[in-house]
C-alpha atoms as a PDB file:
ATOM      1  CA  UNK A   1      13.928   7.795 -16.222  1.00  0.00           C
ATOM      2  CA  UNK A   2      15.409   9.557 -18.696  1.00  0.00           C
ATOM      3  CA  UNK A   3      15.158  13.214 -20.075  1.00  0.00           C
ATOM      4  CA  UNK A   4      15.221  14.974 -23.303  1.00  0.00           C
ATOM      5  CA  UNK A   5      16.117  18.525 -23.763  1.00  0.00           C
ATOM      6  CA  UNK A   6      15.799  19.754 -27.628  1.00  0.00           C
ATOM      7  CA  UNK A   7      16.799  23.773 -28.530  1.00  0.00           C
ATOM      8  CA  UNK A   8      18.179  25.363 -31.532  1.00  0.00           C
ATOM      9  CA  UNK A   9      14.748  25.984 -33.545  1.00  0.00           C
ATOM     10  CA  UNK A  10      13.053  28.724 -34.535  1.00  0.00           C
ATOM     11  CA  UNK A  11      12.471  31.106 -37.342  1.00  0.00           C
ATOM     12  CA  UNK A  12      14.760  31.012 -40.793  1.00  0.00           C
ATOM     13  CA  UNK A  13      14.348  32.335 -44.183  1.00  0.00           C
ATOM     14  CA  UNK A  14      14.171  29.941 -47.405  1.00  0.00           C
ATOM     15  CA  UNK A  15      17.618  28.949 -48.370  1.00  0.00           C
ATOM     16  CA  UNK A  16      18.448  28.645 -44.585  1.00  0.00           C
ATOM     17  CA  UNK A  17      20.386  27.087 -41.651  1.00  0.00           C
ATOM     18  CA  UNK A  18      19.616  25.492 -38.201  1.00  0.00           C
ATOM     19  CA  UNK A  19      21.509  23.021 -36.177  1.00  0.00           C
ATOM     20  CA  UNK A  20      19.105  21.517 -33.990  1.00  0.00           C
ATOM     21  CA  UNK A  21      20.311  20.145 -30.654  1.00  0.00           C
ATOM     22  CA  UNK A  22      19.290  17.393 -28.027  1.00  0.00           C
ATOM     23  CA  UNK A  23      20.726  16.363 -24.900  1.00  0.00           C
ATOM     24  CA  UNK A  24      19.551  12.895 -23.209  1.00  0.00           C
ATOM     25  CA  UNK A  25      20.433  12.859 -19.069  1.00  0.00           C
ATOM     26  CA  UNK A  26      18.949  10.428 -16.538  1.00  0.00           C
ATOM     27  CA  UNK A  27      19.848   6.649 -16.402  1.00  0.00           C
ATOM     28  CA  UNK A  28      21.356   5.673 -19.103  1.00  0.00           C
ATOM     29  CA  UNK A  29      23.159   2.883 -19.767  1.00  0.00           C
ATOM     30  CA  UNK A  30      23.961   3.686 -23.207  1.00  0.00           C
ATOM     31  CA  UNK A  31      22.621   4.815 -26.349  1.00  0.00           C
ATOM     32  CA  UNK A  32      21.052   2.389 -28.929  1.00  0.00           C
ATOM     33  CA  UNK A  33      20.345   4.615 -31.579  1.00  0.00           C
ATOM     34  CA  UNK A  34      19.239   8.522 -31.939  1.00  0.00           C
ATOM     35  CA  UNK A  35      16.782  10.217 -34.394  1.00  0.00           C
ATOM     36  CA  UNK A  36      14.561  13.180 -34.722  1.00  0.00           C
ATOM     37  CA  UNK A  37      11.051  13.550 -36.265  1.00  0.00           C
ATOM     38  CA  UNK A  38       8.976  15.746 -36.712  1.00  0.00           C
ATOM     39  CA  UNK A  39       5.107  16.788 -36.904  1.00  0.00           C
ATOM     40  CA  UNK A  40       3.844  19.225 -39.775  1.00  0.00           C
ATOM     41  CA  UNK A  41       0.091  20.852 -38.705  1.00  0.00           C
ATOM     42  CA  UNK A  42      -2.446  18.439 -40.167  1.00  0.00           C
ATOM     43  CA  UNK A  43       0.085  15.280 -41.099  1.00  0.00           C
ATOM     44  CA  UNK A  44       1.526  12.517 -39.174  1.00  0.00           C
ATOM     45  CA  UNK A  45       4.644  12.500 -37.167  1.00  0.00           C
ATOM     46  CA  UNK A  46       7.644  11.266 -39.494  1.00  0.00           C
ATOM     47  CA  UNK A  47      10.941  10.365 -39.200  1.00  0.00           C
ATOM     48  CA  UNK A  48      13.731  13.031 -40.512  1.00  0.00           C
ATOM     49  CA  UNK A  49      17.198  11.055 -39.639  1.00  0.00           C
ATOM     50  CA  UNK A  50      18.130   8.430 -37.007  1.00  0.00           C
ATOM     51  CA  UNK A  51      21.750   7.638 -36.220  1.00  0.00           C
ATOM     52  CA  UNK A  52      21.538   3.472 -35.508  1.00  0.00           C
ATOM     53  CA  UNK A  53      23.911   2.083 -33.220  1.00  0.00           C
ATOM     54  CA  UNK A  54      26.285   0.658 -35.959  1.00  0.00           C
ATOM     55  CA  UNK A  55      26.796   4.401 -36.802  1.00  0.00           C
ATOM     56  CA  UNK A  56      25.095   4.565 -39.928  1.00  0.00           C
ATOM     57  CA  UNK A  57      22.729   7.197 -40.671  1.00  0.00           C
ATOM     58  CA  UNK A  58      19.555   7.120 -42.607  1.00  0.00           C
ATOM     59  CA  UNK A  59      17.127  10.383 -43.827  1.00  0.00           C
ATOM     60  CA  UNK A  60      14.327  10.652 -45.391  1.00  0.00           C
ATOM     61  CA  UNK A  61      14.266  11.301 -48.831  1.00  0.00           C
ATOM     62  CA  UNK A  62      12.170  14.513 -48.244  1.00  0.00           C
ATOM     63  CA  UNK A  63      15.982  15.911 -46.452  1.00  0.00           C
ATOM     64  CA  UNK A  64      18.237  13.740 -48.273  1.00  0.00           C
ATOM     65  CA  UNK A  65      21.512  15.905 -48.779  1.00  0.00           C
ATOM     66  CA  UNK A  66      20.157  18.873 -47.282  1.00  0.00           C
ATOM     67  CA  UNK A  67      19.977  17.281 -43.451  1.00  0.00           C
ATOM     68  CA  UNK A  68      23.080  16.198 -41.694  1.00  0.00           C
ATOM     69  CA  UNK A  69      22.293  14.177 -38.079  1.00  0.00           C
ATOM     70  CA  UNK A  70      25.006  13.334 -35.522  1.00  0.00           C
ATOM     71  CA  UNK A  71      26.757  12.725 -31.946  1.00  0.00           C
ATOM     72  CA  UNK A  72      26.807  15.558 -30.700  1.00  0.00           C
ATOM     73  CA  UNK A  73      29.959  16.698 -28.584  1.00  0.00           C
ATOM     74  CA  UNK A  74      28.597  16.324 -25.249  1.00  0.00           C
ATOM     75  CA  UNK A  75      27.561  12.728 -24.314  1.00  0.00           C
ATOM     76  CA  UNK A  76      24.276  11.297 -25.110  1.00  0.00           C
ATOM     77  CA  UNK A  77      23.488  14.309 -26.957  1.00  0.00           C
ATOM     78  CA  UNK A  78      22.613  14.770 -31.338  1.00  0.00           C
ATOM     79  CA  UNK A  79      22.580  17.702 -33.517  1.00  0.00           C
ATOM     80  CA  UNK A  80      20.728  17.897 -36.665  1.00  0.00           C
ATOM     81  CA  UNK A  81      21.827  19.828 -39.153  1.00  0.00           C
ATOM     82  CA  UNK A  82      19.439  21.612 -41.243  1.00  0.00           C
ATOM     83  CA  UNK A  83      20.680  23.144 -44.566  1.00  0.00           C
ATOM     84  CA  UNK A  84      18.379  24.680 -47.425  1.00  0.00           C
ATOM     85  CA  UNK A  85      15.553  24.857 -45.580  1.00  0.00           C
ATOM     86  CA  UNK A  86      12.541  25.445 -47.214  1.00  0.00           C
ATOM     87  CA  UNK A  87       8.444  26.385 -46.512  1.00  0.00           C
ATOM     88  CA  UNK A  88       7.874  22.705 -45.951  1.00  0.00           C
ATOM     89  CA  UNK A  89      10.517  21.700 -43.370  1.00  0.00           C
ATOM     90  CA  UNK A  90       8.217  23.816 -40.752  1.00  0.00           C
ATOM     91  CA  UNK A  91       6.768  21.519 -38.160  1.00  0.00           C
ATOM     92  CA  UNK A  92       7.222  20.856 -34.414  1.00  0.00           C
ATOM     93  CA  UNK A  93      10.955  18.777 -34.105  1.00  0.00           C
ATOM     94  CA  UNK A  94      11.201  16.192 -31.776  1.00  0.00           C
ATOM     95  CA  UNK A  95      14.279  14.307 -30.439  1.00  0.00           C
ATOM     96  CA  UNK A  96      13.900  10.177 -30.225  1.00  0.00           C
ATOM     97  CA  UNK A  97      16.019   8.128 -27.681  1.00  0.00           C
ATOM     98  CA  UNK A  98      16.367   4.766 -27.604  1.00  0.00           C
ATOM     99  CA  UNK A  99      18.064   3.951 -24.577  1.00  0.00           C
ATOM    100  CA  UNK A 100      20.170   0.512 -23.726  1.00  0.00           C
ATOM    101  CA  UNK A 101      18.612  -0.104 -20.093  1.00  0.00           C
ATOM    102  CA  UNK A 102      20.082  -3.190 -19.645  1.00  0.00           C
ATOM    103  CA  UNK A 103      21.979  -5.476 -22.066  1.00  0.00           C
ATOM    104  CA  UNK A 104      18.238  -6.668 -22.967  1.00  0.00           C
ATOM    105  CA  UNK A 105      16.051  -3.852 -22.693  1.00  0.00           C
ATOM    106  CA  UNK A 106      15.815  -1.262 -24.442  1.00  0.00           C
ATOM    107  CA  UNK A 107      13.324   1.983 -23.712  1.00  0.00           C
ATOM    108  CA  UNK A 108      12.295   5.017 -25.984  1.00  0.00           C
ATOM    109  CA  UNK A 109      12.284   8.357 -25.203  1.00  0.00           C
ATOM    110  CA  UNK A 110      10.740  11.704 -26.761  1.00  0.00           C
ATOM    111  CA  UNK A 111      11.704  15.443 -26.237  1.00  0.00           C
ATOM    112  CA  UNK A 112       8.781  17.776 -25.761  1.00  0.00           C
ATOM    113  CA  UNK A 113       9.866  19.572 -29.193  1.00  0.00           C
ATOM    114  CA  UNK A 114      10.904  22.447 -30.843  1.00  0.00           C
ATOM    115  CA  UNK A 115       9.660  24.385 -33.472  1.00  0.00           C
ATOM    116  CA  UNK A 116      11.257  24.859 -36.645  1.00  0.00           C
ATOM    117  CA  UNK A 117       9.174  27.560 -38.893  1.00  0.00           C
ATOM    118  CA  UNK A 118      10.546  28.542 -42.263  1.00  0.00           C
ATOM    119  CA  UNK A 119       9.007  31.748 -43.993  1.00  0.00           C
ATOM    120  CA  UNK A 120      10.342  34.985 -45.506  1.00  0.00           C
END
């Protein structure tokens, strides 16, 4: 089993910052890729930035230079980045693991969320 742990939202102005953080622990081979989503009221969940396991990163163009994600310093953790945040980045964030089991399997994972709300 593994667990997710996200923190780092909460309230910001327009024009603001967050660095959103997410911490994997349990068993865990290793990490296949990382991403977050995320879940405005009344629309589908969506994917914001995933981190593959050849390093490359990939956003959505909806955060597309205004969203940095990465390894974060402590393993099997990622931070995302949030810059210029506007009215419609607010929606419930969610960290995505997808965790190397064995050398064959590999198993997702979801954090419980966090919410990011951004309103003057």
């Amino acid at each position: 089993q593994v667990q997710l742990v996200e923190s780092g939202g909460g309230l910001v102005q327009p024009g603001g910052s967050l660095r959103l953080s997410c911490a994997a622990s349990g068993s865990i081979f290793s990490i296949y890729s990382m991403a977050w989503f995320r879940q405005a009221p009344g629309s589908q969940r969506e994917l914001v930035a995933v981190l593959t396991s050849d390093g490359s990163a990939n956003y959505a163009d909806s955060v597309k230079g205004r969203f940095t994600i990465s390894r974060g310093n402590v393993k099997n953790s990622v931070y995302l980045q949030m810059n210029s945040l506007a009215p419609e980045d607010t929606a419930v964030y969610y960290c995505y693991v997808a965790v190397k089991v064995t050398t064959l399997r590999v198993d997702d994972y979801w954090g419980l969320g966090t919410q990011v709300t951004v309103s003057s």
